[in-house]
Protein backbone atom coordinates (compact mmCIF):
# COMPACT_ATOMS: atom_id res chain seq x y z
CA UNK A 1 19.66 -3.24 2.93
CA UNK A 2 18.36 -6.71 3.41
CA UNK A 3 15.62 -6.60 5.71
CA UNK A 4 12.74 -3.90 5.75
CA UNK A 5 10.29 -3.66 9.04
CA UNK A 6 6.82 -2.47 7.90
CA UNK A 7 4.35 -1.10 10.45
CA UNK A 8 1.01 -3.09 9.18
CA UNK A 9 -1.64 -0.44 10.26
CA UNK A 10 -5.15 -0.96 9.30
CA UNK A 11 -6.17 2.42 8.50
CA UNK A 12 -7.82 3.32 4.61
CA UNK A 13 -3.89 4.31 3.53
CA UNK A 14 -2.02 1.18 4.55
CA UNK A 15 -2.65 -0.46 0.98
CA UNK A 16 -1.21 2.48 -0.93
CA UNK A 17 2.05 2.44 1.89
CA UNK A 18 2.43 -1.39 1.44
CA UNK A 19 2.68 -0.67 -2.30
CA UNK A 20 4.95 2.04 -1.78
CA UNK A 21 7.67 -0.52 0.41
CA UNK A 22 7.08 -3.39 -1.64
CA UNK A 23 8.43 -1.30 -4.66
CA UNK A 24 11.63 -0.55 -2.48
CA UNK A 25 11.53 -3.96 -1.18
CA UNK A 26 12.24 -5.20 -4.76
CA UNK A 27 14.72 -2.68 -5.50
CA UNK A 28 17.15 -3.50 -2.52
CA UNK A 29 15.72 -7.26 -3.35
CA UNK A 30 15.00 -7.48 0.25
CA UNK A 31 12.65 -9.51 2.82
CA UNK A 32 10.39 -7.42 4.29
CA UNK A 33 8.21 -8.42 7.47
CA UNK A 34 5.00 -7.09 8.53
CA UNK A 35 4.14 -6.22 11.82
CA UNK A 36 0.71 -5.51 12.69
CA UNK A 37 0.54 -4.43 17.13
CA UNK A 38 -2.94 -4.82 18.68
CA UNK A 39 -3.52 -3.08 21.94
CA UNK A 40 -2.76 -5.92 23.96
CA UNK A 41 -2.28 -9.55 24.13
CA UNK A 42 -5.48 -11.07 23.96
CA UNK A 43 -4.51 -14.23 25.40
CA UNK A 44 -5.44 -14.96 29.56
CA UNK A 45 -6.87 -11.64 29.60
CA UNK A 46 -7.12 -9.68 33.03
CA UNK A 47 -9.40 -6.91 33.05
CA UNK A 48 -6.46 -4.33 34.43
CA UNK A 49 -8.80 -1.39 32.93
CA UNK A 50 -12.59 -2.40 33.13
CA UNK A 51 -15.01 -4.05 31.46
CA UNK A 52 -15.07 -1.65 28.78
CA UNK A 53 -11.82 -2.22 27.96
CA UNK A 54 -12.10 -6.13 28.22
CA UNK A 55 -15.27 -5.75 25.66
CA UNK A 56 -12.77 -4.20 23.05
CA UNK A 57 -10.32 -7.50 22.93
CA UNK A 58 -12.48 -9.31 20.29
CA UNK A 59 -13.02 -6.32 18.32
CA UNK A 60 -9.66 -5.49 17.63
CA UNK A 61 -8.91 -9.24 17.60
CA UNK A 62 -11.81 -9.79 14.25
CA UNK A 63 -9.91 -7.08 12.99
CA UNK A 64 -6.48 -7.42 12.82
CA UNK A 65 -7.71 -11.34 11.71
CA UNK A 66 -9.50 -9.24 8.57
CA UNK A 67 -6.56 -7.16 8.10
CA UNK A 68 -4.09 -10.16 8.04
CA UNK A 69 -6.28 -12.18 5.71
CA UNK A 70 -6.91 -9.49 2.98
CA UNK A 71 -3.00 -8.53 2.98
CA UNK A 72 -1.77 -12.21 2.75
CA UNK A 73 -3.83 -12.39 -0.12
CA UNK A 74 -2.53 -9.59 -1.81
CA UNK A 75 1.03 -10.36 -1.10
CA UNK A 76 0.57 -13.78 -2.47
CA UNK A 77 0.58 -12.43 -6.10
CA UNK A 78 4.00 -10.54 -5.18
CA UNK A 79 7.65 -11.07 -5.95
CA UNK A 80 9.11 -10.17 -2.33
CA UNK A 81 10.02 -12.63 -0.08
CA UNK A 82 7.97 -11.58 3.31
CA UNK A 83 6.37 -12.72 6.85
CA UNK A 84 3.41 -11.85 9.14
CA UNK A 85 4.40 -10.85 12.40
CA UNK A 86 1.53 -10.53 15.22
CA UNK A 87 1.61 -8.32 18.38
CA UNK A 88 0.25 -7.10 21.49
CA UNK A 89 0.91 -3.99 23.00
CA UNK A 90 1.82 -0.35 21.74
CA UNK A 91 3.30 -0.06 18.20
CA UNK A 92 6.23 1.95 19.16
CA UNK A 93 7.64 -1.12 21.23
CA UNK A 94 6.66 -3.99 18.85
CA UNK A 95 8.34 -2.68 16.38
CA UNK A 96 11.43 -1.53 18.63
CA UNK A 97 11.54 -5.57 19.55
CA UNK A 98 11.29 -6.68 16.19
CA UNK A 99 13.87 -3.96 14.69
CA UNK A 100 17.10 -5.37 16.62
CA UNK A 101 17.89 -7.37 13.32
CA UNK A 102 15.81 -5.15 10.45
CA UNK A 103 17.94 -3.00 8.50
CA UNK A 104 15.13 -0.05 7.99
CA UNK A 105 11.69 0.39 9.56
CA UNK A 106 9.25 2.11 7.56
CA UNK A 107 6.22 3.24 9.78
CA UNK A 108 3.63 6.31 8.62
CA UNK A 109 3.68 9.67 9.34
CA UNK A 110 0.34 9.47 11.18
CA UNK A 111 -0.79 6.82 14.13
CA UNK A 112 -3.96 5.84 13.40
CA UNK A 113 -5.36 7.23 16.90
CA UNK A 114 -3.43 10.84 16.58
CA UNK A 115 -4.99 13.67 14.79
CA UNK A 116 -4.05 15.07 11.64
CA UNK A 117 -1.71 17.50 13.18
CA UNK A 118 0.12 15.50 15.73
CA UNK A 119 3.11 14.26 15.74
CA UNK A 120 3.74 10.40 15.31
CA UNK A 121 4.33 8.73 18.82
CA UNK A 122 5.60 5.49 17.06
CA UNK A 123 7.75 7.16 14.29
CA UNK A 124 9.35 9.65 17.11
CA UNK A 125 9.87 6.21 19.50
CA UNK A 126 11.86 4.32 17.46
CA UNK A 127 13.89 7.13 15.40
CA UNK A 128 15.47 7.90 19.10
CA UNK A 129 15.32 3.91 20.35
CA UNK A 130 15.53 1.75 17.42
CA UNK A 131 19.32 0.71 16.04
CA UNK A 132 18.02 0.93 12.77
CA UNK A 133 17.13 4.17 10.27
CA UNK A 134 13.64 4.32 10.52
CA UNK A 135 11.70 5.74 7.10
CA UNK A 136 8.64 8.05 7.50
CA UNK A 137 6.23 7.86 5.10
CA UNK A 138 3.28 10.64 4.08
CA UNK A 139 0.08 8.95 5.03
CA UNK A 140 -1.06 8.68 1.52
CA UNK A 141 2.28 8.01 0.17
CA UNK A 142 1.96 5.32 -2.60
CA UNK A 143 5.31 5.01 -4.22
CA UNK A 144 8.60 5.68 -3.05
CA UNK A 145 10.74 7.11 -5.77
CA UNK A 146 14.30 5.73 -5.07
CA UNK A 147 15.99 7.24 -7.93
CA UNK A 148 14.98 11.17 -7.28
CA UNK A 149 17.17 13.67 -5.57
CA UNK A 150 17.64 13.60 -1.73
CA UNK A 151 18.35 16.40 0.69
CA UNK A 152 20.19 15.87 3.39
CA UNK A 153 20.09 18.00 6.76
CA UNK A 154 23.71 18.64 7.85
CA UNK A 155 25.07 20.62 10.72
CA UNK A 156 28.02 18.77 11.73
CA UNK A 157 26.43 16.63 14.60
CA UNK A 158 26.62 13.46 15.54
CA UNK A 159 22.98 12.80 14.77
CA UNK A 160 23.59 14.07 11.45
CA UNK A 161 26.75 12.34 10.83
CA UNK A 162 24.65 8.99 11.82
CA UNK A 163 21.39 10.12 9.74
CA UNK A 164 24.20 10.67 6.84
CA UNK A 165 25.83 7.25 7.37
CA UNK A 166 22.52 5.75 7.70
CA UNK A 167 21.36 6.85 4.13
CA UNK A 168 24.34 5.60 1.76
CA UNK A 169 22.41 2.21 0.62
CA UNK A 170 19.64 5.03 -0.41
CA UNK A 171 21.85 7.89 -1.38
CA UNK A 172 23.81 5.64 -3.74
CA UNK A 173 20.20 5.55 -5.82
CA UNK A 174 19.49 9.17 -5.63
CA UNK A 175 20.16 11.17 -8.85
CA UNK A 176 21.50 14.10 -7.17
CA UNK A 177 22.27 14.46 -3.43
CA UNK A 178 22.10 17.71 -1.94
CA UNK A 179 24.38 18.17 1.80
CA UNK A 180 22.29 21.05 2.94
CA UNK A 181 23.52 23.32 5.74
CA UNK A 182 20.61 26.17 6.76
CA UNK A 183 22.08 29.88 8.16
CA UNK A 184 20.86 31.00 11.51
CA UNK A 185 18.29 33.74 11.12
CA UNK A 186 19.81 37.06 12.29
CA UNK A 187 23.03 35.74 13.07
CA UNK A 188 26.19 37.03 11.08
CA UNK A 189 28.42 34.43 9.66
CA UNK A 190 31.14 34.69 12.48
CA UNK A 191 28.65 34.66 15.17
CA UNK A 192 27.17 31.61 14.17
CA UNK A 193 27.66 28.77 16.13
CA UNK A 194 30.27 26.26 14.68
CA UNK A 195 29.41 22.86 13.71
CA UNK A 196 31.09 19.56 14.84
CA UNK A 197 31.64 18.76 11.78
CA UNK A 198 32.10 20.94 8.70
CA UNK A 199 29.99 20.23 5.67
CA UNK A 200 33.04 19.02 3.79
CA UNK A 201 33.75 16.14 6.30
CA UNK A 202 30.09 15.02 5.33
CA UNK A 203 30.91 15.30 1.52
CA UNK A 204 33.84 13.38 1.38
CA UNK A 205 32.57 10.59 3.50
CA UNK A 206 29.87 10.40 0.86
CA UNK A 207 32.74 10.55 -1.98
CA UNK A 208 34.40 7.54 -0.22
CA UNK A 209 30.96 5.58 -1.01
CA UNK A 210 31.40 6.57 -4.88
CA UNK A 211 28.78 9.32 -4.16
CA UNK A 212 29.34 12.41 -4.79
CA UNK A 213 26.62 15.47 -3.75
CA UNK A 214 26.35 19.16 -3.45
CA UNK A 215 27.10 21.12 -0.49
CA UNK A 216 24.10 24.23 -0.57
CA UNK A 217 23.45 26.55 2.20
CA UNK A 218 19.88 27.42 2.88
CA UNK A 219 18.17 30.43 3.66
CA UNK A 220 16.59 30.48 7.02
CA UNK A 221 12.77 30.61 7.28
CA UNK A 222 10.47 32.61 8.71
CA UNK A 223 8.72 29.60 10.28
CA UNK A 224 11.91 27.95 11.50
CA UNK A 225 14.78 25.64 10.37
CA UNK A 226 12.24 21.81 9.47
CA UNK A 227 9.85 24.40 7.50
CA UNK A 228 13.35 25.69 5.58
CA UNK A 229 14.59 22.52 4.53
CA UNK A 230 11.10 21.45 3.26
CA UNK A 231 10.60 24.37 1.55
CA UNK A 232 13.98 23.33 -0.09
CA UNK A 233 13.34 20.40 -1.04
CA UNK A 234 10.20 20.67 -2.79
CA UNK A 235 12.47 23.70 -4.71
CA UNK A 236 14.86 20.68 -5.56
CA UNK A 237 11.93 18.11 -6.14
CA UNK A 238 13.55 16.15 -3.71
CA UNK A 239 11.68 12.41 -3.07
CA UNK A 240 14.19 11.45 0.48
CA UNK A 241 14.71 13.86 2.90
CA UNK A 242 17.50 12.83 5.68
CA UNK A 243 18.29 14.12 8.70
CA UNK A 244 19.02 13.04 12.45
CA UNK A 245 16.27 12.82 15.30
CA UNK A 246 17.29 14.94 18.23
CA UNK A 247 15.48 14.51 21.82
CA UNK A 248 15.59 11.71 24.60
CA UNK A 249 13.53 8.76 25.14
CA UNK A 250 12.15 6.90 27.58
CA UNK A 251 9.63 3.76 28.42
CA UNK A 252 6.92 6.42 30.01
CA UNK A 253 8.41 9.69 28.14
CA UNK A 254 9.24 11.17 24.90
CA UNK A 255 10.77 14.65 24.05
CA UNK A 256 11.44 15.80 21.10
CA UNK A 257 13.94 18.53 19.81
CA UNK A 258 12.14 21.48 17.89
CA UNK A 259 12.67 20.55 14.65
CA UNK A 260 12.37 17.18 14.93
CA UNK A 261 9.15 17.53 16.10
CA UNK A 262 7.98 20.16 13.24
CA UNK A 263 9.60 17.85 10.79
CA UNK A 264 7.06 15.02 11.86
CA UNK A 265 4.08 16.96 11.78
CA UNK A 266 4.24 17.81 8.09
CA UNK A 267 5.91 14.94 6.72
CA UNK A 268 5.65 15.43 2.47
CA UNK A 269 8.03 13.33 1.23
CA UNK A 270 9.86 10.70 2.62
CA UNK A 271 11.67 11.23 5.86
CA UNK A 272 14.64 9.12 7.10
CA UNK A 273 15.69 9.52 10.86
CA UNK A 274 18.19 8.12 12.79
CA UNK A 275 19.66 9.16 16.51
């Protein structure tokens, strides 16, 4: 892992986030570029949406100018070999264009516009569009922990199997790695649907990277199968949870898959996705 894409949000959090991937910048020794998307390009403008909308250009221009300057300046006392990257337009897509030759995006678990509850647009975008893993963050997450134990969400799919394959440079940190399979609520064992994939094939791919893990079955949950596996691994004091993004995309539409979508809303520790 060579090269980390960083959503540069200006919300009160960002500093504490930046922190948090500069500290795994330095321990993949890795160039990290940040990205910072205003609304649109504010260059020739055309006033598609009213005058309103027009009046808003410098505004978020004298900001993102403010939020540049005072992040330069703090990166200039770092150790990590970085660039600035400026853009117009939705997040999701600026940092789709930009990830075609980024080895991990890191974006938070919250867009700055979306309420506390929501799901994040961006991080949902690109974990089903981006070629890349893409690294969810808690909001207020300040350091990521590379050496704690990971959990990863396994049930034999090809999402899964990419989420797993995805995660090695990480997983090879981790000081325990946990292949975690949850039971169907009120299903018997031989009426449960069989995976693609059993949870073996998943451990001895791992084994093949000199990584070995343990294969655990979790209990379903009352509230579903994303609230199972986080109640799991806060039990295993897990710092990485992996697992693959399930739903469709498109320019004008996104649907998520049920867990996927739970799984974003209460992100509390870090989350890596990958379609």
């Amino acid at each position: 892992m060579k090269t980390i894409l960083f959503n540069a949000a200006g919300d009160d959090a960002f500093p504490g986030r930046l922190d948090a991937v500069l500290g795994l910048a330095r321990r993949f020794d890795a160039h990290l570029t940040l990205l910072h998307a205003i609304p649109y390009e504010a260059v020739g403008v055309l006033d598609f949406q009213g005058a309103a909308f027009a009046a808003m250009v410098p505004i978020w221009r004298e900001e993102a100018a403010r939020l540049r300057e005072a992040t330069l300046a703090d990166l200039a006392n770092e150790d990590v070999p970085w660039n600035w990257v400026d853009a117009g337009g939705p997040a999701a897509l600026a940092l789709l264009r930009e990830s075609a030759l980024n080895d991990l995006v890191v974006v938070s678990a919250r867009d700055q516009s979306a309420g506390p509850d929501t799901p994040s647009f961006t991080a949902g975008e690109l974990a089903l569009s981006a070629s890349c893993p893409v690294l969810v963050l808690p909001e207020t997450c300040t350091r990521i922990d590379p050496e704690a134990p990971a959990l990863v969400a396994w049930d034999g799919s090809a999402e899964a199997s990419h989420a797993l394959k995805a995660a090695v440079p990480l997983l090879r940190l981790s000081s325990a790695v946990y292949l975690a399979t949850v039971k169907e609520a009120g299903k018997p064992a031989k009426a449960a649907k069989e995976p693609d994939l059993p949870p073996v094939a998943g451990a001895d791919y791992l084994s093949r990277h000199g990584i070995s893990c343990e294969m655990i079955e979790v209990a379903p949950h009352e509230e579903g199968v994303a609230a199972a596996l986080q109640a799991e691994a806060a039990t295993r004091k897990a710092g990485l949870l992996v697992m693959g993004a399930y739903g469709h995309t498109r320019l004008t539409e996104r649907v998520f898959g049920g867990v996927t979508r739970r799984m974003l809303t209460g992100v509390r520790i870090p989350l890596l996705l990958t379609h």
